[in-house]
Protein backbone atom coordinates (compact mmCIF):
# COMPACT_ATOMS: atom_id res chain seq x y z
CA UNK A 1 85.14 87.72 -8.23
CA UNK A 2 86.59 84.47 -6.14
CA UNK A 3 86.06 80.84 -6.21
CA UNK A 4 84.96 79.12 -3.46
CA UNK A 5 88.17 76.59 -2.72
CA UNK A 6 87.40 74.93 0.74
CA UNK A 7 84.82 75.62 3.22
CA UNK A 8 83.74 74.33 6.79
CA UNK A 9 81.04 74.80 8.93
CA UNK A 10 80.40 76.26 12.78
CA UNK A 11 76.88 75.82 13.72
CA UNK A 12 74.96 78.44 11.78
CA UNK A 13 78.16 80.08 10.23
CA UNK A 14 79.52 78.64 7.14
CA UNK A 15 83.50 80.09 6.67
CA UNK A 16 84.55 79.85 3.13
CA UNK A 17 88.13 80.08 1.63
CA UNK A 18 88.74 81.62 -1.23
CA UNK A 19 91.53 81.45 -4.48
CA UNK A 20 92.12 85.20 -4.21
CA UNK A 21 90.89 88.60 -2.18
CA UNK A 22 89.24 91.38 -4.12
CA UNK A 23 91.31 94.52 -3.43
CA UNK A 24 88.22 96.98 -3.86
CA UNK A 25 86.38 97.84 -0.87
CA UNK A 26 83.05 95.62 -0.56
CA UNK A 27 79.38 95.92 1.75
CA UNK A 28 78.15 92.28 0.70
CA UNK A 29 78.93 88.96 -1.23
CA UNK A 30 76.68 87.87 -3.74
CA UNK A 31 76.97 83.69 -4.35
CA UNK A 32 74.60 82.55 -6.71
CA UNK A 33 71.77 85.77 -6.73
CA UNK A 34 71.77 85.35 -2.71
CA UNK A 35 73.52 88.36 -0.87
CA UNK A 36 75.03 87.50 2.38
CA UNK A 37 76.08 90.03 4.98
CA UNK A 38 80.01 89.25 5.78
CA UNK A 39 80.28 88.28 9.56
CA UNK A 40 83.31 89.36 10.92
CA UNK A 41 86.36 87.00 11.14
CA UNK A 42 90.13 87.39 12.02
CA UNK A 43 93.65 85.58 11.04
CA UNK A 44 92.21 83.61 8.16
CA UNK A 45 93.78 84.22 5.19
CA UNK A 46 91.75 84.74 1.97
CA UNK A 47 88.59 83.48 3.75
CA UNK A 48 85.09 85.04 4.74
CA UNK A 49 82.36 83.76 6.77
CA UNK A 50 78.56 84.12 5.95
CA UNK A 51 75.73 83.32 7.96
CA UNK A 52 74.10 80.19 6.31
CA UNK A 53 74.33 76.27 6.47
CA UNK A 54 74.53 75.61 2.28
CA UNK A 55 77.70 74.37 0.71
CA UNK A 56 79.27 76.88 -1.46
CA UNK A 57 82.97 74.93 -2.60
CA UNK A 58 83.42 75.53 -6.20
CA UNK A 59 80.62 78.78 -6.45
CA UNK A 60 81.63 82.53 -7.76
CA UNK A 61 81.66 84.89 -4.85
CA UNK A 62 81.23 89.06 -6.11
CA UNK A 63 81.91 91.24 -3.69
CA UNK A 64 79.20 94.20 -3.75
């Protein structure tokens, strides 16, 4: 599991930067009983992007 640490938003993406990177293989997040399908990003250390609009800084991401 990672903490949410900084986020910003690109109209309906939402990318999210994490403390740390699981180092298991993962399908999904799961951020507060809501899975999100990752959308692909590139050259962003220890961040993800989801498709939503919500504010996530400070919430537990599992990666499923």
């Amino acid at each position: 599991m990672s903490k949410v640490i900084y986020e910003f938003h690109i109209k309906k993406y939402t990318v999210l930067k994490l403390d740390e990177m699981p180092q298991k293989a993962y399908r999904n997040f799961l951020i507060d009983g809501n899975e999100y399908k990752p959308v692909p990003i590139y050259d962003a250390k220890n961040c993800i992007a989801i498709e939503s609009s919500k504010s996530f800084i400070g919430k537990i991401v599992e990666f499923v």
